[in-house]
PDB file of N, CA and C in Angstrom:
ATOM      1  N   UNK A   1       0.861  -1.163   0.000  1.00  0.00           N
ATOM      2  CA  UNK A   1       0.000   0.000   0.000  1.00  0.00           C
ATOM      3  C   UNK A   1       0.913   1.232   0.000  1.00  0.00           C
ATOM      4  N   UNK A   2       0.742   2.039  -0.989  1.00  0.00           N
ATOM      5  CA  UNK A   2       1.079   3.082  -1.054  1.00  0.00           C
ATOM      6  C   UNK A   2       1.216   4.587   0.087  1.00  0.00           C
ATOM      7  N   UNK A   3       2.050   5.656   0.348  1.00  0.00           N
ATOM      8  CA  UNK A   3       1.345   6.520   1.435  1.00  0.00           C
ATOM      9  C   UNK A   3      -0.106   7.021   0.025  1.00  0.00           C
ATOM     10  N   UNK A   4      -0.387   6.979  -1.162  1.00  0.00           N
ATOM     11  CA  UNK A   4      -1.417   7.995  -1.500  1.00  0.00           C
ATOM     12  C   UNK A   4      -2.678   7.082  -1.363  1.00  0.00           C
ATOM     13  N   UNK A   5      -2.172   5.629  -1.225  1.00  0.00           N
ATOM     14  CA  UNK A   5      -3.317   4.493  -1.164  1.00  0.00           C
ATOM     15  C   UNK A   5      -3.929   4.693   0.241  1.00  0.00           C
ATOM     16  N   UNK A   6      -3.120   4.686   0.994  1.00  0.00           N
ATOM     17  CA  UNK A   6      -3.395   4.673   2.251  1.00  0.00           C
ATOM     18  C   UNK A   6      -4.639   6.462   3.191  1.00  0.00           C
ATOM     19  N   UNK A   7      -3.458   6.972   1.906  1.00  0.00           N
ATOM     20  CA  UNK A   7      -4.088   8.561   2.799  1.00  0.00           C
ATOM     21  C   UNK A   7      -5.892   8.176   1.758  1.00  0.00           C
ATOM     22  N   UNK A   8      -6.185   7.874   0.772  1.00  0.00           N
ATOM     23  CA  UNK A   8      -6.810   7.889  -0.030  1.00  0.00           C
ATOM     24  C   UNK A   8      -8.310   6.480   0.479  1.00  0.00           C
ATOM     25  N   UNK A   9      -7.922   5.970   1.291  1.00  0.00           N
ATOM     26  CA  UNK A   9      -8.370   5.150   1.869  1.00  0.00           C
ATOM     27  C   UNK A   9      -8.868   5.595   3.487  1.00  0.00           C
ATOM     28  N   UNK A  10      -7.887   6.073   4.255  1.00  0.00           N
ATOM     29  CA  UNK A  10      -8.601   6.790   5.283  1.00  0.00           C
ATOM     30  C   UNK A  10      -9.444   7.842   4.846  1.00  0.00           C
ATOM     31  N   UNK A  11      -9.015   8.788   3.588  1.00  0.00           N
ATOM     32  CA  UNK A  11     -10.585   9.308   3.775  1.00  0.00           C
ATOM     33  C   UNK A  11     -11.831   9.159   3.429  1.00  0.00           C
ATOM     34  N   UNK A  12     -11.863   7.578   2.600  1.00  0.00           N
ATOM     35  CA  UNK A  12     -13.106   7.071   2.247  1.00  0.00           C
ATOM     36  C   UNK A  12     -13.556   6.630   3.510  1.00  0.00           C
ATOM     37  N   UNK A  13     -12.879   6.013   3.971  1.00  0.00           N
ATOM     38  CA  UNK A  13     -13.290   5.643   5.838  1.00  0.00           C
ATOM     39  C   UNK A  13     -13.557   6.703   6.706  1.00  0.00           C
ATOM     40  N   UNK A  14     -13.530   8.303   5.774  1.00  0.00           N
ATOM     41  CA  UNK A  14     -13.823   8.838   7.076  1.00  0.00           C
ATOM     42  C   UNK A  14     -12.988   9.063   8.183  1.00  0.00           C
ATOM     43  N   UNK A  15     -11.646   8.504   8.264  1.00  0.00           N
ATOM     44  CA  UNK A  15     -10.871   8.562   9.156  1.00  0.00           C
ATOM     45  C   UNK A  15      -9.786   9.329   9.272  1.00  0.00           C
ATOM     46  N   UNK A  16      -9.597   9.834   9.948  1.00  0.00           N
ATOM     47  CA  UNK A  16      -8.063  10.672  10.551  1.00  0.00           C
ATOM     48  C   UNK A  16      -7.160  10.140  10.436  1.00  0.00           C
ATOM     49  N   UNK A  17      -5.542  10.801  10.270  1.00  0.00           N
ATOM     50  CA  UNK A  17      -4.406   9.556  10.609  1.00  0.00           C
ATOM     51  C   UNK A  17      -4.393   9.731  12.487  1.00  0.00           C
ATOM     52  N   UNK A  18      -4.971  10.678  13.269  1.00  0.00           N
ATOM     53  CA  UNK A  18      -5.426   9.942  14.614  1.00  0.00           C
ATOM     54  C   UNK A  18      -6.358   8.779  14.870  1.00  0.00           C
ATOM     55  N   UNK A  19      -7.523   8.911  13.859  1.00  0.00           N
ATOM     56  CA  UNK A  19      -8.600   7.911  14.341  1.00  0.00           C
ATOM     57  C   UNK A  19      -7.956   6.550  14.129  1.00  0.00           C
ATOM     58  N   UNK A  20      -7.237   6.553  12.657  1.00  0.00           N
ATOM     59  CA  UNK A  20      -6.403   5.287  12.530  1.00  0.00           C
ATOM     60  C   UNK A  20      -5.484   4.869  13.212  1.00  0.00           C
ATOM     61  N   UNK A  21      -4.761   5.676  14.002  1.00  0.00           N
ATOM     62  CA  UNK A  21      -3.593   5.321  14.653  1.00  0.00           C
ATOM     63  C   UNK A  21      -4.714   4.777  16.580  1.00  0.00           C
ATOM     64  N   UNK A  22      -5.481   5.366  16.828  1.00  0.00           N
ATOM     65  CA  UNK A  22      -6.434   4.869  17.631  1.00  0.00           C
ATOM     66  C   UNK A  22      -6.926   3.455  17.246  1.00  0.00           C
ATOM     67  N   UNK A  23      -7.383   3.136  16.054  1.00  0.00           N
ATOM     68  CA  UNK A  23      -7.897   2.214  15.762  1.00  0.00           C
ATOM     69  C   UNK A  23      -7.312   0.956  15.864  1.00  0.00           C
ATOM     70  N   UNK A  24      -5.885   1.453  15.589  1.00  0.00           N
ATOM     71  CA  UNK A  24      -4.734   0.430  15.210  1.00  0.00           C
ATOM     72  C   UNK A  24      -3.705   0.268  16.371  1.00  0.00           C
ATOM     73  N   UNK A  25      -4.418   1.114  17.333  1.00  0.00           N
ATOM     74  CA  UNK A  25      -3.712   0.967  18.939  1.00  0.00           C
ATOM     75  C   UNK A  25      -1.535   1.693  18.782  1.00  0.00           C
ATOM     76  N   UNK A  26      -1.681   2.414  17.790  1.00  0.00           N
ATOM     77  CA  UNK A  26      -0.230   2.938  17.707  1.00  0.00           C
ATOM     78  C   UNK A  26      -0.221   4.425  17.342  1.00  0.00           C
ATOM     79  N   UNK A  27       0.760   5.047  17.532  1.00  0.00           N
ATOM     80  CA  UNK A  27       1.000   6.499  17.720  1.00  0.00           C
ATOM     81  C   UNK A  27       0.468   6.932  17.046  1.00  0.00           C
ATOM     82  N   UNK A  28       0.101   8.300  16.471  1.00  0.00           N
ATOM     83  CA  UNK A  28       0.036   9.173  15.458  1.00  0.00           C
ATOM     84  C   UNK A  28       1.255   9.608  14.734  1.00  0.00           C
ATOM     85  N   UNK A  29       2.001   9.559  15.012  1.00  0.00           N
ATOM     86  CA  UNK A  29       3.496   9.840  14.286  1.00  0.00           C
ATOM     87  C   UNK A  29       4.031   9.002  13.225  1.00  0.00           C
ATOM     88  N   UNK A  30       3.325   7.820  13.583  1.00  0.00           N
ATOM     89  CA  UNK A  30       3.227   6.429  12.797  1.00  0.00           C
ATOM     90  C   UNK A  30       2.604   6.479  11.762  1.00  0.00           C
ATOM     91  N   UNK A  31       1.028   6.988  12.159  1.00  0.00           N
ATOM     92  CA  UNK A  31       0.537   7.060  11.073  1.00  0.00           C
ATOM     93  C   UNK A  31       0.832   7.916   9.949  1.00  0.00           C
ATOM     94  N   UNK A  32       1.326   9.129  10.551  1.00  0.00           N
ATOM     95  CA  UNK A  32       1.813  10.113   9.735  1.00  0.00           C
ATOM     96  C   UNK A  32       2.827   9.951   8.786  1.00  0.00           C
ATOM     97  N   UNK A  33       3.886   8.799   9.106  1.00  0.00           N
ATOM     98  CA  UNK A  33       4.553   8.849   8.739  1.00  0.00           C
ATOM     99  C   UNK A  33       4.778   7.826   7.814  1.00  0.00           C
ATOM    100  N   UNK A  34       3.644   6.879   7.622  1.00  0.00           N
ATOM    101  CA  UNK A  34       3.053   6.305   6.561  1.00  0.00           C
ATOM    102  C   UNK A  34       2.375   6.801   5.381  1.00  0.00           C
ATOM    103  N   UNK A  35       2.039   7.952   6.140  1.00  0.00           N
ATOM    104  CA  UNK A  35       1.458   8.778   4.865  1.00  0.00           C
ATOM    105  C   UNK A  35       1.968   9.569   4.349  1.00  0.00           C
ATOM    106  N   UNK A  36       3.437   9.658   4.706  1.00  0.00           N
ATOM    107  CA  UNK A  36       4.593  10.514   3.838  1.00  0.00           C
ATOM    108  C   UNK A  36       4.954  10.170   2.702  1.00  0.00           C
ATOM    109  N   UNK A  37       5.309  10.857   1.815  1.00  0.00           N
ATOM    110  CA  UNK A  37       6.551  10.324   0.722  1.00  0.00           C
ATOM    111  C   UNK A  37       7.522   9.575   0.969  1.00  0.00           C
ATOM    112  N   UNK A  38       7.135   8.244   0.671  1.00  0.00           N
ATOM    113  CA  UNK A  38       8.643   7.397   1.090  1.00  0.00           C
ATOM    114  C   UNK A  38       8.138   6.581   2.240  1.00  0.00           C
ATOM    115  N   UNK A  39       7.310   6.589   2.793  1.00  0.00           N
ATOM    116  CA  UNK A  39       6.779   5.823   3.933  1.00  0.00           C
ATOM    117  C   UNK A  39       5.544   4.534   3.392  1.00  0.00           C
ATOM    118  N   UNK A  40       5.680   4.052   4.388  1.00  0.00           N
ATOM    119  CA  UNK A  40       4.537   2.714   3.838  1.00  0.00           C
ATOM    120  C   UNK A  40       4.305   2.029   4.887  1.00  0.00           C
ATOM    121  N   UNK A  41       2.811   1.798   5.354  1.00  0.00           N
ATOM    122  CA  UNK A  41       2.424   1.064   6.560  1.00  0.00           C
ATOM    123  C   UNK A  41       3.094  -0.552   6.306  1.00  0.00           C
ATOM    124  N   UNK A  42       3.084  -1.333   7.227  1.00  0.00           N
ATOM    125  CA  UNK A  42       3.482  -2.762   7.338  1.00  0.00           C
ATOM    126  C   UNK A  42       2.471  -3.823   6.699  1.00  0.00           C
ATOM    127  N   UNK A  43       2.848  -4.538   6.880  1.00  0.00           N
ATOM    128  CA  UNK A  43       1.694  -5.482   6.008  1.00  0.00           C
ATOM    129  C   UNK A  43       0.414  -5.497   6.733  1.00  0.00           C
ATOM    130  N   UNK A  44       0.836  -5.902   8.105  1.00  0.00           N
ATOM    131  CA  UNK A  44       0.010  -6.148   9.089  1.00  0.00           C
ATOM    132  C   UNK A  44      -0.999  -4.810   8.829  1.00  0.00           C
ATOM    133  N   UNK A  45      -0.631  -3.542   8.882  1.00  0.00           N
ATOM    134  CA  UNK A  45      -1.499  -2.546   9.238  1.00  0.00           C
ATOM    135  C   UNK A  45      -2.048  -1.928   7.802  1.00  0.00           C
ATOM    136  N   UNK A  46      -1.464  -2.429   7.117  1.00  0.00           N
ATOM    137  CA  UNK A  46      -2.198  -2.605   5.586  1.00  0.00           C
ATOM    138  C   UNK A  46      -3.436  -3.297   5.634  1.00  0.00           C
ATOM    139  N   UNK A  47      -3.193  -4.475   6.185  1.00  0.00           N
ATOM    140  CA  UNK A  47      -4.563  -5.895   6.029  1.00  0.00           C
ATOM    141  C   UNK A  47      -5.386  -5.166   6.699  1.00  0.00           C
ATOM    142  N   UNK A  48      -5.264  -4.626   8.344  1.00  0.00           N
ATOM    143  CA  UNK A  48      -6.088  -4.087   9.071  1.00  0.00           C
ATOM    144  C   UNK A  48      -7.028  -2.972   8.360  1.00  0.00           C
ATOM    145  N   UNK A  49      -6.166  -2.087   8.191  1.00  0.00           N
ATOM    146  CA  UNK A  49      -6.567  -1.189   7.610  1.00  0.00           C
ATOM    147  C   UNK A  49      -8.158  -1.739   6.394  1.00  0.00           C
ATOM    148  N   UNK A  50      -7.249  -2.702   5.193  1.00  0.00           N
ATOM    149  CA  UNK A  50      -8.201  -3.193   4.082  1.00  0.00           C
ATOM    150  C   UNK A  50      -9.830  -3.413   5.065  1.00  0.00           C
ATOM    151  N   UNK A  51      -9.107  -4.158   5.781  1.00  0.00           N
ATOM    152  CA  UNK A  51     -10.385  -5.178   6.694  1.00  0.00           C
ATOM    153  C   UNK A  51     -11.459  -3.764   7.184  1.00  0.00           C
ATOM    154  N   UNK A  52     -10.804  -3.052   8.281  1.00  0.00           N
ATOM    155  CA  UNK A  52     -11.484  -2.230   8.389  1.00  0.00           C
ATOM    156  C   UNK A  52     -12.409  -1.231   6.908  1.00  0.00           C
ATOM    157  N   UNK A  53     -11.974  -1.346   6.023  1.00  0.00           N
ATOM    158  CA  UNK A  53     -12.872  -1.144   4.831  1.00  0.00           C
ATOM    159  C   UNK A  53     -13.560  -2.134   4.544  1.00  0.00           C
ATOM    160  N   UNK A  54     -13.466  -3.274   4.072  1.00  0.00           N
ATOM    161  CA  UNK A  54     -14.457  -4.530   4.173  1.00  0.00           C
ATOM    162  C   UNK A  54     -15.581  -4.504   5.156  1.00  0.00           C
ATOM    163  N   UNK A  55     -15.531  -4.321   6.780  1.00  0.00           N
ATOM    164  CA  UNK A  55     -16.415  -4.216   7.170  1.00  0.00           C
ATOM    165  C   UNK A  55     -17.307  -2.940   7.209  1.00  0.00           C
ATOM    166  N   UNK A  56     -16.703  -2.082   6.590  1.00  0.00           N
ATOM    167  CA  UNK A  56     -17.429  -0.839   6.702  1.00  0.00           C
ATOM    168  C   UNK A  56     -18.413  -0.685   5.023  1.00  0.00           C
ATOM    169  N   UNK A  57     -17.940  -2.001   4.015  1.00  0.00           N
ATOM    170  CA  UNK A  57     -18.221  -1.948   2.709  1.00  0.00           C
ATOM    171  C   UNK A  57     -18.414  -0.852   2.744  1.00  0.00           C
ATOM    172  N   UNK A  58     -16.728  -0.485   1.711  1.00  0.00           N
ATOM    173  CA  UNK A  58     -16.398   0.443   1.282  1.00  0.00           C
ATOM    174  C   UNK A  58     -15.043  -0.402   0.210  1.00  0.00           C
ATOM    175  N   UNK A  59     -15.872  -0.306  -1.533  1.00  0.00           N
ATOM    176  CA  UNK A  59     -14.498  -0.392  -2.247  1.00  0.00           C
ATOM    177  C   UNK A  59     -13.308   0.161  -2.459  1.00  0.00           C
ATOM    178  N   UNK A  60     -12.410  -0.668  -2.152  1.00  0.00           N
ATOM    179  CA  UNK A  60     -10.866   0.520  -2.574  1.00  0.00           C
ATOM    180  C   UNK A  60     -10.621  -0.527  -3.113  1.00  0.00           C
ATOM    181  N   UNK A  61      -9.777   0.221  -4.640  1.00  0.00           N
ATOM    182  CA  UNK A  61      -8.974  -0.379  -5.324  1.00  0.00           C
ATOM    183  C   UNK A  61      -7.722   0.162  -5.370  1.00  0.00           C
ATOM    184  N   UNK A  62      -6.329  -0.128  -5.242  1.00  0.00           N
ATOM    185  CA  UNK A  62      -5.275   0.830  -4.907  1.00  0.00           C
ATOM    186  C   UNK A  62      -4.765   1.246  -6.543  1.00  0.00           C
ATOM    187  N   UNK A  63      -4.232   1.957  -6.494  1.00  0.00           N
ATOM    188  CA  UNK A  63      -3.398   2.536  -7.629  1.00  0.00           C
ATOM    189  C   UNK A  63      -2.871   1.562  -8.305  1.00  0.00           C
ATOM    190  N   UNK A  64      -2.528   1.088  -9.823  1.00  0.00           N
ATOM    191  CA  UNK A  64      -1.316   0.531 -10.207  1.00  0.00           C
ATOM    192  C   UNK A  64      -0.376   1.594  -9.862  1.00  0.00           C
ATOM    193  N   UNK A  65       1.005   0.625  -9.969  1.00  0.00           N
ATOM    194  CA  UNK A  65       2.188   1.730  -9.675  1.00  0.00           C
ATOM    195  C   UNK A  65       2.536   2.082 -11.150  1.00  0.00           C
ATOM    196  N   UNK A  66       2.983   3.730 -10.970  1.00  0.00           N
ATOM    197  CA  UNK A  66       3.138   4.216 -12.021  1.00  0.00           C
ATOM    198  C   UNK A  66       4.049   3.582 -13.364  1.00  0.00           C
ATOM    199  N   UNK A  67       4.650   2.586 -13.086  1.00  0.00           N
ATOM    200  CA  UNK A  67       5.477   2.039 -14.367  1.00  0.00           C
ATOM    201  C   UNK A  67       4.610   1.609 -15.328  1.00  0.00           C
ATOM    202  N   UNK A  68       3.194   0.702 -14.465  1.00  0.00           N
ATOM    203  CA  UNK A  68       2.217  -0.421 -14.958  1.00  0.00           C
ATOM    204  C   UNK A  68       1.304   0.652 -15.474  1.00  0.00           C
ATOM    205  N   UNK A  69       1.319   1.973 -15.273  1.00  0.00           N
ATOM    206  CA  UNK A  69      -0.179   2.868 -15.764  1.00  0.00           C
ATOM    207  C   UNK A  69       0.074   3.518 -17.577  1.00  0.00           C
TER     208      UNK A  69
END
């Protein structure tokens, strides 16, 4: 997951990078810093993240990466 997948995804959820970092029981600095240039959540908080869209049915499809577009 990308940081633009990710930022692009909390706000279909509606969510903050606080509410997520609440959600996901870890800092805000974390989250933030996933959503930087050059940053990228873990797998783990990727899946979470997805999941938490699944139950909220809400589609995300992430970006191809720019080589593949």
């Amino acid at each position: 997951m990308t940081p633009a997948d990710l930022r692009a995804l909390l706000h279909t959820l509606d969510l903050t990078q606080e509410g997520a970092a609440d959600m996901l029981g870890i800092g805000f600095r974390t989250v933030n810093r996933w959503c930087s240039p050059g940053g990228r959540p873990p797998r783990w908080a990727a899946l979470a993240i997805r999941q938490a869209a699944a139950d909220a049915k809400v589609g995300f499809k992430p970006r191809p990466p720019a080589a593949a577009r």
